[in-house]
Protein backbone atom coordinates (compact mmCIF):
# COMPACT_ATOMS: atom_id res chain seq x y z
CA UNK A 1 -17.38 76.11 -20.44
CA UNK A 2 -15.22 78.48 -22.00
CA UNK A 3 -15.11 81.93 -20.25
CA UNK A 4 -13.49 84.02 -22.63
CA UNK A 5 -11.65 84.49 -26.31
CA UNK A 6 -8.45 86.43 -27.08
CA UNK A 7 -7.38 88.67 -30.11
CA UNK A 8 -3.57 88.59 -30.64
CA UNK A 9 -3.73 91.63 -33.77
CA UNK A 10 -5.76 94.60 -33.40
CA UNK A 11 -8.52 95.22 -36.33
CA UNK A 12 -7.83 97.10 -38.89
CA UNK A 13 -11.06 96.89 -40.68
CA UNK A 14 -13.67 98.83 -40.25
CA UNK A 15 -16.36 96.35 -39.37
CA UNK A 16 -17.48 96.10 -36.70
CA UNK A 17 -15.69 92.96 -33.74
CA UNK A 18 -16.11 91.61 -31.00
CA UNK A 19 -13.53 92.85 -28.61
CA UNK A 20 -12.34 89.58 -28.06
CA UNK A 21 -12.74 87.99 -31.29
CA UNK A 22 -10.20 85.55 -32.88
CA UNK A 23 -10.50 85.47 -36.92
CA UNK A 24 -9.49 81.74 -37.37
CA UNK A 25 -9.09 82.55 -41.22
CA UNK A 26 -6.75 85.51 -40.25
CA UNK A 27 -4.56 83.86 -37.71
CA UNK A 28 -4.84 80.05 -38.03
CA UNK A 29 -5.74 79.30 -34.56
CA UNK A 30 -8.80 79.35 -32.52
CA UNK A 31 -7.21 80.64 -28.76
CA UNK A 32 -9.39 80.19 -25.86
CA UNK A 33 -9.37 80.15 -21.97
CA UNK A 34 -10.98 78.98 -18.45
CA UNK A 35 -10.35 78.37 -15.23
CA UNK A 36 -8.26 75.16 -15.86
CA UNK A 37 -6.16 76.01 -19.00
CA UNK A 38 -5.88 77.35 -22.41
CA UNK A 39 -7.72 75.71 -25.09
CA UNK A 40 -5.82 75.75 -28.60
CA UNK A 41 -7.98 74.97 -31.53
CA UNK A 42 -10.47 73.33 -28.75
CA UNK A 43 -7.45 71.47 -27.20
CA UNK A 44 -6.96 71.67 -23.68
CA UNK A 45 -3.24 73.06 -23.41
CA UNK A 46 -1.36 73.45 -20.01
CA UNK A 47 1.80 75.95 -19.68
CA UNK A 48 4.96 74.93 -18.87
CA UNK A 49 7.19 77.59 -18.83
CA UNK A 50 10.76 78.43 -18.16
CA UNK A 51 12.84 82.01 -18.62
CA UNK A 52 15.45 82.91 -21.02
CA UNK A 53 17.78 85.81 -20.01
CA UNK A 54 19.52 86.47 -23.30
CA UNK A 55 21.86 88.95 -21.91
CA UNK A 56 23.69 85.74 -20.14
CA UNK A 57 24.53 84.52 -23.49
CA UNK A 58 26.04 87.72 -25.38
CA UNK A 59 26.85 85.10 -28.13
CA UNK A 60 23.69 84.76 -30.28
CA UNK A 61 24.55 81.71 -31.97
CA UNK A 62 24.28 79.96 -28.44
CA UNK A 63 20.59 81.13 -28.16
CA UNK A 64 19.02 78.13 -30.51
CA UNK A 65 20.97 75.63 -28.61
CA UNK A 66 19.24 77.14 -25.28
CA UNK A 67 16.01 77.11 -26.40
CA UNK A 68 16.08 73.47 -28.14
CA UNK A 69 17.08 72.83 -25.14
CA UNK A 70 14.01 73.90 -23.24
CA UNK A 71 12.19 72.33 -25.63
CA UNK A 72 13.55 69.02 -24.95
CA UNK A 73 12.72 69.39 -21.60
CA UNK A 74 9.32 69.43 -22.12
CA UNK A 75 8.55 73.54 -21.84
CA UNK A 76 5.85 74.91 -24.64
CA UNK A 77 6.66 78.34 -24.03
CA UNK A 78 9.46 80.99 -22.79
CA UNK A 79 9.33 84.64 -21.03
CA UNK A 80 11.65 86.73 -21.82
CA UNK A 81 12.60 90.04 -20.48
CA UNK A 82 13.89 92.95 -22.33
CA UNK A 83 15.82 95.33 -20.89
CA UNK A 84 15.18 99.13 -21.55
């Protein structure tokens, strides 16, 4: 049972929306979520996660290697902070 649906654009239309409503045509993904995990295109999809502090490697061109890296290692998505 999915509990709830996500919008990752605001609308700029003037129709009427669901809050929460995903335009598959507009975005290319169906995004979903319940109590277990996220469910891509009706996919269950866990998280794994790691971090990325860029400002430990002041050399951009070291920042793909990093992140191949992670995704080697198995991790489908990265936080990263920005600093103000």
């Amino acid at each position: 049972h999915i509990k709830k649906t996500v919008s990752l654009r605001s609308n700029t239309s003037s129709a009427p929306r669901m809050p929460h409503h995903y335009e598959l045509d507009e975005h290319g993904s169906t995004i979903a979520w319940d109590a277990g995990s996220l469910l891509i295109d009706g996919k269950r999809t866990l998280i794994f996660s790691g971090e990325f502090h860029y400002w430990r490697f002041p050399d951009a061109s070291e920042w793909e290697t990093v992140l191949r890296a992670y995704l080697a290692a198995g991790l489908n998505a990265v936080r990263i902070y920005f600093h103000w």
